[in-house]
N, C-alpha and C. Protein backbone atom coordinates (compact mmCIF):
# COMPACT_ATOMS: atom_id res chain seq x y z
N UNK A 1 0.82 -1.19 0.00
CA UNK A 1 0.00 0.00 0.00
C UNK A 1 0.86 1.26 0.00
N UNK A 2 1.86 1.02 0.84
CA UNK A 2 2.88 2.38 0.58
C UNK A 2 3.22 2.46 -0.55
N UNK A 3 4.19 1.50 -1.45
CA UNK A 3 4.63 1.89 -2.56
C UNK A 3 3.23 2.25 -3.62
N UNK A 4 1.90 1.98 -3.55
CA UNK A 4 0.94 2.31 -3.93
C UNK A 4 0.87 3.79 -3.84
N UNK A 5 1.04 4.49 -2.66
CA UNK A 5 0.67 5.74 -2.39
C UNK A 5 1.58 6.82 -2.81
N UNK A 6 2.93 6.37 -3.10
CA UNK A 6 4.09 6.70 -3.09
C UNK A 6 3.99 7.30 -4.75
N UNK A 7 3.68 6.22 -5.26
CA UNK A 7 3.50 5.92 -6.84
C UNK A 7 2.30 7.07 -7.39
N UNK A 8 1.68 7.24 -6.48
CA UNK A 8 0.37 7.75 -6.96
C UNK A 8 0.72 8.93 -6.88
N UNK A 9 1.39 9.57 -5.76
CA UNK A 9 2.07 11.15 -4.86
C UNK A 9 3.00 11.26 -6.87
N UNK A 10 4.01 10.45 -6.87
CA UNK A 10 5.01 10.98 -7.89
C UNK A 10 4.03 11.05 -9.55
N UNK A 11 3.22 9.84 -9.97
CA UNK A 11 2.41 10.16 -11.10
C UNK A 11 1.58 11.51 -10.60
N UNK A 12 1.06 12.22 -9.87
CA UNK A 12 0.23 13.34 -9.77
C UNK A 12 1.13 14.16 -9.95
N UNK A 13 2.48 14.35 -8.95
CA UNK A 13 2.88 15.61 -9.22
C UNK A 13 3.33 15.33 -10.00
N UNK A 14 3.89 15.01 -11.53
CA UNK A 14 4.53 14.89 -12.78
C UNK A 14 3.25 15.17 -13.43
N UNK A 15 2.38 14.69 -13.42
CA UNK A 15 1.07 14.80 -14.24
C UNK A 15 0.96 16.56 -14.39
N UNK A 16 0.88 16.82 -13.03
CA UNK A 16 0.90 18.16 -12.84
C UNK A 16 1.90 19.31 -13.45
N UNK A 17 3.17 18.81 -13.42
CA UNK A 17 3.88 19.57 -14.22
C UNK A 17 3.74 19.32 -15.67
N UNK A 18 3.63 18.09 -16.33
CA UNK A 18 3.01 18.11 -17.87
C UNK A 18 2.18 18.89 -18.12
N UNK A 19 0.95 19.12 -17.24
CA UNK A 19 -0.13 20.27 -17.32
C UNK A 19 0.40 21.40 -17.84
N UNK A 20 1.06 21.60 -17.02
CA UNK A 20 1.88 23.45 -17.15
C UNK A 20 2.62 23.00 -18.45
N UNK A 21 3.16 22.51 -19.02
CA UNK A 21 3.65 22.27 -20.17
C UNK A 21 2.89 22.18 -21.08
N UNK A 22 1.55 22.43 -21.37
CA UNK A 22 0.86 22.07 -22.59
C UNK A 22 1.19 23.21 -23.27
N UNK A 23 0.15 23.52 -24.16
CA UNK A 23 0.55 24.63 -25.62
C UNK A 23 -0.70 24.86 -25.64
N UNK A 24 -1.00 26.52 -25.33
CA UNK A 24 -2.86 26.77 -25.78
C UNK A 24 -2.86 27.15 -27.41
N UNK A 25 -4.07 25.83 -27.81
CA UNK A 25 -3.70 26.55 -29.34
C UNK A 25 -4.38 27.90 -29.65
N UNK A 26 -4.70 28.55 -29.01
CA UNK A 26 -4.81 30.22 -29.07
C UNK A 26 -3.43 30.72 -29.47
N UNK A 27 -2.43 30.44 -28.27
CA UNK A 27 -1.29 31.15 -28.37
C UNK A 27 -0.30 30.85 -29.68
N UNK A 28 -0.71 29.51 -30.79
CA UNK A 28 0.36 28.97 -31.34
C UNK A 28 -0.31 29.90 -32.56
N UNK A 29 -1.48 30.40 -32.49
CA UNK A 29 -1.74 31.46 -33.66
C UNK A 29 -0.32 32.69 -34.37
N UNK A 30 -0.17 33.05 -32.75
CA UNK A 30 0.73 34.15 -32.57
C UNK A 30 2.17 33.49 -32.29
N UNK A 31 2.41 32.55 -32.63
CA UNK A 31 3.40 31.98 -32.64
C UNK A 31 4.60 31.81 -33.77
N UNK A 32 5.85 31.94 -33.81
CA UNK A 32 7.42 32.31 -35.06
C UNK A 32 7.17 30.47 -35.30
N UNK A 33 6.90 30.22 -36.77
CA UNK A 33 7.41 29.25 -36.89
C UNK A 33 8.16 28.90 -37.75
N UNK A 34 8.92 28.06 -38.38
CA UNK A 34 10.02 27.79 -39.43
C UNK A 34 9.08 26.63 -40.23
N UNK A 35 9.03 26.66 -41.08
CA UNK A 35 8.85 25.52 -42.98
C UNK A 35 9.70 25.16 -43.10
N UNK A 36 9.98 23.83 -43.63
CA UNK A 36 11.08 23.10 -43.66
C UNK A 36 10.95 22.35 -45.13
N UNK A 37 10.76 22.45 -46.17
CA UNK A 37 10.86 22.19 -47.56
C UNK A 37 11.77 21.16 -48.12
N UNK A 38 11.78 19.98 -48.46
CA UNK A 38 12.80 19.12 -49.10
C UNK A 38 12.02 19.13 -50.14
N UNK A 39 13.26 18.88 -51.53
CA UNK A 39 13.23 18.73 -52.66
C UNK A 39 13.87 17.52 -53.67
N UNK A 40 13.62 17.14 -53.99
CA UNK A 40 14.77 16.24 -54.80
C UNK A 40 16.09 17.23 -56.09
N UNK A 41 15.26 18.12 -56.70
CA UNK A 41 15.96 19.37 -57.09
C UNK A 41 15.34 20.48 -57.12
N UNK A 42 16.47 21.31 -57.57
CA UNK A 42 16.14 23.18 -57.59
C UNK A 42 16.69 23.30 -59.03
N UNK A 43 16.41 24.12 -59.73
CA UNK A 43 16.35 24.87 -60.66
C UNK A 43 16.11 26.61 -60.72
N UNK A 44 17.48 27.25 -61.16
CA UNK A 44 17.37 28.56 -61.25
C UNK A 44 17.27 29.14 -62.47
N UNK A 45 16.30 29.89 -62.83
CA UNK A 45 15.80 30.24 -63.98
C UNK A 45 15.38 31.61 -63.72
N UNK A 46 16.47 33.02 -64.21
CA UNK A 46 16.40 34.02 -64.16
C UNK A 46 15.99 34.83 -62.35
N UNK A 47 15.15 35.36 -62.48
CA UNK A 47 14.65 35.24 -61.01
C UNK A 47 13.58 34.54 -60.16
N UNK A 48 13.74 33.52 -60.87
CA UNK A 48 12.64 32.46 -60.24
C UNK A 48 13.39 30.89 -59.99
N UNK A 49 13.24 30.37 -58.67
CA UNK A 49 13.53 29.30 -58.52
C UNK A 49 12.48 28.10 -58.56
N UNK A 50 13.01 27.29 -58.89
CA UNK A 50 11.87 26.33 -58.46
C UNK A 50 12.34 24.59 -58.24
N UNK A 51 11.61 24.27 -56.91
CA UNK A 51 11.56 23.14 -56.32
C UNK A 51 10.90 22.06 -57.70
N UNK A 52 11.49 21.04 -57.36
CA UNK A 52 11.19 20.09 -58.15
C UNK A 52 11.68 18.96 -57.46
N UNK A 53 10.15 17.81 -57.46
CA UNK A 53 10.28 16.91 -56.72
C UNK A 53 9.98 17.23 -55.54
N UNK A 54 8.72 18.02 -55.63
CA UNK A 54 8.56 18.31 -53.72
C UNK A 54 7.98 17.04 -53.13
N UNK A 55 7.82 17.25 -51.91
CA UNK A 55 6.34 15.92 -51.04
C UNK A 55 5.23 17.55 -51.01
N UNK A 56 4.59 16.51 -51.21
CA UNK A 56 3.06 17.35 -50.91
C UNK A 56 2.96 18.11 -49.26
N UNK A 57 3.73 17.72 -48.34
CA UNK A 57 3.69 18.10 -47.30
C UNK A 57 5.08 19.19 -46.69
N UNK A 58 4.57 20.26 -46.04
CA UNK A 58 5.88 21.06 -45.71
C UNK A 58 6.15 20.11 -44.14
N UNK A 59 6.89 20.11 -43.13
CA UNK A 59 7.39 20.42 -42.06
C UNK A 59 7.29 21.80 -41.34
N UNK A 60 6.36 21.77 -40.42
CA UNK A 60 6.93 23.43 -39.42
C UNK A 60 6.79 22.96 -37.93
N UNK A 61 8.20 23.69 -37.45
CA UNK A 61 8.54 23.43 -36.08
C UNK A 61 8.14 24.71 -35.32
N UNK A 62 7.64 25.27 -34.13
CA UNK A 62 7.59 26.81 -33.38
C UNK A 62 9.48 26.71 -33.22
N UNK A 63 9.39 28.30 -32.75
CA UNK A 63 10.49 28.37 -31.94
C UNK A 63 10.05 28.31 -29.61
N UNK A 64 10.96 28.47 -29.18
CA UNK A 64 10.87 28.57 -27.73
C UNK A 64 9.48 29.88 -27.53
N UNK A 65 8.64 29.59 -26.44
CA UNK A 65 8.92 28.62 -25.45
C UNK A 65 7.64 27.37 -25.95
N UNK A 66 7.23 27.67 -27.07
CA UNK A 66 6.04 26.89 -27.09
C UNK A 66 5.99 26.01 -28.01
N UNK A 67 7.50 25.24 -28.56
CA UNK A 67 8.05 23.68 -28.53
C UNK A 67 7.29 22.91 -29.45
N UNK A 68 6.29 22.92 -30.51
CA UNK A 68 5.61 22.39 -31.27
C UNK A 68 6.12 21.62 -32.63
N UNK A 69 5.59 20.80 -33.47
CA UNK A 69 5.84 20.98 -34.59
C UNK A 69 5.06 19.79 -35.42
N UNK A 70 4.84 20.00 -36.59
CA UNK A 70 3.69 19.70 -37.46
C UNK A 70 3.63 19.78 -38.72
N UNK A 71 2.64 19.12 -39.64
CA UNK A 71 3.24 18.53 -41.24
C UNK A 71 1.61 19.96 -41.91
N UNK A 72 2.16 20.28 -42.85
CA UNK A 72 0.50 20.86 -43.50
C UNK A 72 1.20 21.04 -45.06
N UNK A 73 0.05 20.98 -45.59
CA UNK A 73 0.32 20.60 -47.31
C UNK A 73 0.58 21.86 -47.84
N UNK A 74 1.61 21.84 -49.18
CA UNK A 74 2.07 22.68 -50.00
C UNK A 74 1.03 23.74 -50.25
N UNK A 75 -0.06 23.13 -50.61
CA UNK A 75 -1.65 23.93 -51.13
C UNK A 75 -1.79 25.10 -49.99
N UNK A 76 -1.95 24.20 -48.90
CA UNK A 76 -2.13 25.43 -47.68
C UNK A 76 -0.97 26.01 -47.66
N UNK A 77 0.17 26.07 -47.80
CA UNK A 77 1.12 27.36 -46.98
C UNK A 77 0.94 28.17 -48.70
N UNK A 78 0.82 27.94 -49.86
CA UNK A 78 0.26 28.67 -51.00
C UNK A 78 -0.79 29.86 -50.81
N UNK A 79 -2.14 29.04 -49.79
CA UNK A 79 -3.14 29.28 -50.42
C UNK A 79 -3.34 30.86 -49.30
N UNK A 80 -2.56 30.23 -48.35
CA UNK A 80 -2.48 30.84 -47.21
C UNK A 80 -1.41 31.89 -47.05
N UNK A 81 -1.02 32.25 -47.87
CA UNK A 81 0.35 33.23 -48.28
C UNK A 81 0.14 34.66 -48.50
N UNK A 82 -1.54 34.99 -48.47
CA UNK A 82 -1.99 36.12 -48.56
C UNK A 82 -2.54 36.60 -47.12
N UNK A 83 -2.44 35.70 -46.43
CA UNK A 83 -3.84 35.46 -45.14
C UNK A 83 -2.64 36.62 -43.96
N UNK A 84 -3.52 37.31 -43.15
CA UNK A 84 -3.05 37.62 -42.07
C UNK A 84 -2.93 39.00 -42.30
N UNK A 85 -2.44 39.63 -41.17
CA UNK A 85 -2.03 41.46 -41.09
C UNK A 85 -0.45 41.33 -41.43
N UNK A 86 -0.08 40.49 -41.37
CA UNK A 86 1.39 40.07 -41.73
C UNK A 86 2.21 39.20 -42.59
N UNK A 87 1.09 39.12 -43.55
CA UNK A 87 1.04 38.13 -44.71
C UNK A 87 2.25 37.97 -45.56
N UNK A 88 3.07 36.93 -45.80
CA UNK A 88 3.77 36.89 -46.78
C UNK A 88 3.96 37.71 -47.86
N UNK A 89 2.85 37.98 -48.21
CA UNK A 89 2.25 39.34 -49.65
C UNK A 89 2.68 40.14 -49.28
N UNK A 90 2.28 40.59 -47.90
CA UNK A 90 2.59 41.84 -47.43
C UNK A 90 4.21 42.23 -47.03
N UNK A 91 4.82 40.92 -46.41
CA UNK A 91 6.15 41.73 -46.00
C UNK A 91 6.77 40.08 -46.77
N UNK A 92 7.65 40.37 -47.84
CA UNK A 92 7.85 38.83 -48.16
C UNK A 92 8.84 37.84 -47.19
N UNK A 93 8.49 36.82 -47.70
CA UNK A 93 9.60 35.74 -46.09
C UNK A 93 11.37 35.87 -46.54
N UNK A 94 11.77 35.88 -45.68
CA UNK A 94 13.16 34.94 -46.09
C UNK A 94 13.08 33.32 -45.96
N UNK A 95 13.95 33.02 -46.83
CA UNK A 95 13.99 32.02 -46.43
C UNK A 95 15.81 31.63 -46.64
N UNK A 96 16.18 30.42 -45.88
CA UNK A 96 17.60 29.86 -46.11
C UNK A 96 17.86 28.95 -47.10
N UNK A 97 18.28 28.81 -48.28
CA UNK A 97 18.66 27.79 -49.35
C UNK A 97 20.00 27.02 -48.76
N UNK A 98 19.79 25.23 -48.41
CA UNK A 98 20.89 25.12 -48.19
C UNK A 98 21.09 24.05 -49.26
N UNK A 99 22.37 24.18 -50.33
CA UNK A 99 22.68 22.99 -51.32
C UNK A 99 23.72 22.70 -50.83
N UNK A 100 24.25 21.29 -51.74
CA UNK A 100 25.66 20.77 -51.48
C UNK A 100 26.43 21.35 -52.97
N UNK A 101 27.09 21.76 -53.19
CA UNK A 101 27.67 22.14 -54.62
C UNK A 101 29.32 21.97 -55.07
N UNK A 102 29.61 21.30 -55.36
CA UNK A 102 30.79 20.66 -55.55
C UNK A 102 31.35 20.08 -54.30
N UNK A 103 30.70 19.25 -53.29
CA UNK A 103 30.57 18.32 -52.31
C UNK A 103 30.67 19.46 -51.05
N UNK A 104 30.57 20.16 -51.28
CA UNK A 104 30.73 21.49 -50.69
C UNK A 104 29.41 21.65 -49.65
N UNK A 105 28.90 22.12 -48.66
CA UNK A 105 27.54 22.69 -48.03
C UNK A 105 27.62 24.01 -48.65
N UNK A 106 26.82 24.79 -48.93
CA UNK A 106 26.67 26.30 -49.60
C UNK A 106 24.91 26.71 -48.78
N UNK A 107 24.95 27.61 -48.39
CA UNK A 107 23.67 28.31 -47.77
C UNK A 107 23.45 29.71 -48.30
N UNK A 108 22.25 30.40 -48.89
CA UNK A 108 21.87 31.39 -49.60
C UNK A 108 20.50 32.14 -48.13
N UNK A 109 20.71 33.42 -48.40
CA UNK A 109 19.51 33.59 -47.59
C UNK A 109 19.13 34.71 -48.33
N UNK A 110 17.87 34.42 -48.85
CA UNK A 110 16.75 35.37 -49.91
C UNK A 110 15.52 35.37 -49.16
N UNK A 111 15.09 36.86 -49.98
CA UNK A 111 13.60 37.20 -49.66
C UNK A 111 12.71 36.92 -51.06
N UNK A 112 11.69 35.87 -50.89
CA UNK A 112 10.78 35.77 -52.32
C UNK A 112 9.23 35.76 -52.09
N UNK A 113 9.07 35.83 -53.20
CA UNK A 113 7.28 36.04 -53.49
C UNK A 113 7.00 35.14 -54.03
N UNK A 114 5.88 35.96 -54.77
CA UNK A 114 4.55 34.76 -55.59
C UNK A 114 4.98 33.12 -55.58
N UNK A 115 4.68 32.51 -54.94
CA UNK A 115 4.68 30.95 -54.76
C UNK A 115 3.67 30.79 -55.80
N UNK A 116 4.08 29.78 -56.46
CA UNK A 116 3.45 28.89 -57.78
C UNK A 116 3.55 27.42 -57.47
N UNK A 117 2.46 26.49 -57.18
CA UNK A 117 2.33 25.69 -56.67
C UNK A 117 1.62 24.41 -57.73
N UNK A 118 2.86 23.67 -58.53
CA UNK A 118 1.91 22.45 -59.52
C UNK A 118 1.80 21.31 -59.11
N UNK A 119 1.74 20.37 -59.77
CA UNK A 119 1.46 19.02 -59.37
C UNK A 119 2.99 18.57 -58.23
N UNK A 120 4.30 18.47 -58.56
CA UNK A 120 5.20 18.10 -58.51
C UNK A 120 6.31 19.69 -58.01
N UNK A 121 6.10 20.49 -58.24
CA UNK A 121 6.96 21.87 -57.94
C UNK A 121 6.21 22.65 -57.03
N UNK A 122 7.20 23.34 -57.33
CA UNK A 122 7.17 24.90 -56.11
C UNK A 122 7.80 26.25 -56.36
N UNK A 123 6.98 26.83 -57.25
CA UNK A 123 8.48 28.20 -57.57
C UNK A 123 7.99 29.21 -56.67
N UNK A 124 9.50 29.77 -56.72
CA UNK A 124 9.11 31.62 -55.99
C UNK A 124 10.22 32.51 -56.74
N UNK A 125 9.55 33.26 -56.70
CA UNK A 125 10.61 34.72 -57.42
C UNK A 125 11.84 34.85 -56.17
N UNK A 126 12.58 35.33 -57.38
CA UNK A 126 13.64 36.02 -55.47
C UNK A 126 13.58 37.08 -56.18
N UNK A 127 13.07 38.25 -54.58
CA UNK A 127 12.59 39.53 -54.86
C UNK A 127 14.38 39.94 -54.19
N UNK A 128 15.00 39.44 -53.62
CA UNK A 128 15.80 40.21 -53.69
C UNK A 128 16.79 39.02 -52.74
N UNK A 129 18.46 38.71 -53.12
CA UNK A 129 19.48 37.62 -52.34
C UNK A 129 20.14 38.55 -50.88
N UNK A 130 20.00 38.41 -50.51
CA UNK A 130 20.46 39.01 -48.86
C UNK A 130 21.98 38.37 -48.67
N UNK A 131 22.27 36.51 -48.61
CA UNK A 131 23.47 36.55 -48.39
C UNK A 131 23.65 35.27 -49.61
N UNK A 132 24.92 35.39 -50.53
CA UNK A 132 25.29 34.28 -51.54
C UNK A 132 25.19 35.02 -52.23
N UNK A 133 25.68 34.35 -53.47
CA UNK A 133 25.86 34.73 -55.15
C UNK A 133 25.29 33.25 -56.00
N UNK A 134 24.40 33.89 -56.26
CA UNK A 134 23.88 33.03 -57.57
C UNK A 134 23.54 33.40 -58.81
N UNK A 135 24.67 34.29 -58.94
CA UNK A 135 24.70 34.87 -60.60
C UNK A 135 25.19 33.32 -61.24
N UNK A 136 26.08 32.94 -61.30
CA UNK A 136 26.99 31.63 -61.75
C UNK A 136 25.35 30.63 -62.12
N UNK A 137 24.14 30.50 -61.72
CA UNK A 137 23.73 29.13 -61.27
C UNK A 137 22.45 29.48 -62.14
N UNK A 138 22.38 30.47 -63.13
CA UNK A 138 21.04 30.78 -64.57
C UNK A 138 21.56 29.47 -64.61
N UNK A 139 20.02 28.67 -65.11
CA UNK A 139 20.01 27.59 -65.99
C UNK A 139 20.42 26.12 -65.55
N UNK A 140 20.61 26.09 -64.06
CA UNK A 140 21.54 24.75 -63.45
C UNK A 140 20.43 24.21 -61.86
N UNK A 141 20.84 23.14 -62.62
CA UNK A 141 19.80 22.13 -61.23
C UNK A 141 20.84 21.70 -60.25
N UNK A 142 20.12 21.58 -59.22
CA UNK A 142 21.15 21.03 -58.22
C UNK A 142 20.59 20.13 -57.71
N UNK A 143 20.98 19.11 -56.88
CA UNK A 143 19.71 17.96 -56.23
C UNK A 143 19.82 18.28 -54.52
N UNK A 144 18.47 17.71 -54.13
CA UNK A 144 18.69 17.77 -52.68
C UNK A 144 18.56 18.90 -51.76
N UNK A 145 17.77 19.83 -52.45
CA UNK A 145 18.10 21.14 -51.65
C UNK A 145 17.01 21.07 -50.59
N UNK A 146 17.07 21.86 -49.50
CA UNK A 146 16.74 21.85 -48.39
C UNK A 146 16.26 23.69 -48.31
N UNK A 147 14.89 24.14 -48.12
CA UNK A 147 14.24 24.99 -47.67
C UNK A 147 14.31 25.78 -46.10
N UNK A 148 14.64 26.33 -46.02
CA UNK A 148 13.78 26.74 -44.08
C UNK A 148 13.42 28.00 -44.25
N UNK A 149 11.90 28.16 -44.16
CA UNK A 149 10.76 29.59 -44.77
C UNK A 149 10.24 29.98 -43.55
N UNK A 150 10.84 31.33 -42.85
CA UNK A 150 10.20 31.58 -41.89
C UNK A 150 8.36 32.12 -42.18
N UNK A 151 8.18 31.92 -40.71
CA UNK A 151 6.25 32.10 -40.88
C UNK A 151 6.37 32.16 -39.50
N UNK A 152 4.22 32.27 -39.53
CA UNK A 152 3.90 32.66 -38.50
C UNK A 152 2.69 31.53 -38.50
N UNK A 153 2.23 31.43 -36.98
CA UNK A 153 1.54 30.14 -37.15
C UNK A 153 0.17 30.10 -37.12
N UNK A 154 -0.21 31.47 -37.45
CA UNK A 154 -1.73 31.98 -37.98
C UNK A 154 -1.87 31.01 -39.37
N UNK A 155 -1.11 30.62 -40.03
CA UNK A 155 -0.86 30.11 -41.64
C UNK A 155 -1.26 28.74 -41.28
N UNK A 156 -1.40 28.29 -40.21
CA UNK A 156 -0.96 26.66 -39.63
C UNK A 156 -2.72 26.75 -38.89
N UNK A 157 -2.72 27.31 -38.38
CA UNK A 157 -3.58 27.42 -37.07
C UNK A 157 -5.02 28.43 -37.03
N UNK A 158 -5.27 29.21 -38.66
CA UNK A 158 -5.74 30.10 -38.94
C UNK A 158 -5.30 31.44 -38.32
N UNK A 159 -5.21 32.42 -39.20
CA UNK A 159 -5.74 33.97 -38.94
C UNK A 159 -6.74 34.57 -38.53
């Protein structure tokens, strides 16, 4: 009976602190989250890139303190790219390009627009390259590239 009571004292108070650990999904509205994009390739074509070989599904993780993370389809972070007081449209995302390029890691960090969303792709303009040079890369695929599109989790969770 003791170790009964004992057992019961430590599952409550742990129970109790999981409590305090939950996530109100109110708050994950207003919540920084990161997109996480894999591709099989990229293709640069003037000022427009485009994913090729996407999955139908992005990846988005929150940042601290509210620890989340979750799958939602290409269509929605598209469709949803206008949505909000802080809309993509409105202030465009960065995002981080990371390739491997002559066995090399290489990371780009651009701001882009209009997402174009087909069966199999994903393009966006780059409205403007912040860090890298990709003058060299008109006209050249690379494989494997890796996305991370900051957002907000009104896009996830509604506006």
């Amino acid at each position: 009976m003791k170790r009964f009571l004992i057992l019961f004292i430590v599952v409550f108070l742990f129970g109790a602190e999981l409590n305090e650990w939950k996530i109100n999904p109110e708050a994950r509205k207003d919540s920084e989250i990161m997109f996480v994009i894999h591709a099989e390739s990229i293709r640069f074509e003037g000022e427009q890139m485009t994913l090729i070989g996407i999955s139908e599904n992005i990846l988005y993780f929150s940042d601290r303190p509210e620890r989340f993370a979750g799958n939602i389809s290409v269509e929605t972070l598209v469709k949803n790219w206008d949505k909000g007081e802080d809309s993509f449209a409105a202030d465009n995302p960065n995002l981080v390009l990371s390739l491997e390029i002559d066995g090399k890691p290489r990371d780009f960090v651009l701001e882009v627009k209009e997402p174009n969303h087909t069966s199999n792709t994903l393009s966006f303009m780059i409205e403007k390259i912040i860090d890298g040079d990709l003058a060299d890369f008109d006209m050249m695929d690379f494989e494997n590239p890796v996305i991370f599109l900051d957002g907000h989790g009104c896009w996830v969770f509604g506006c």
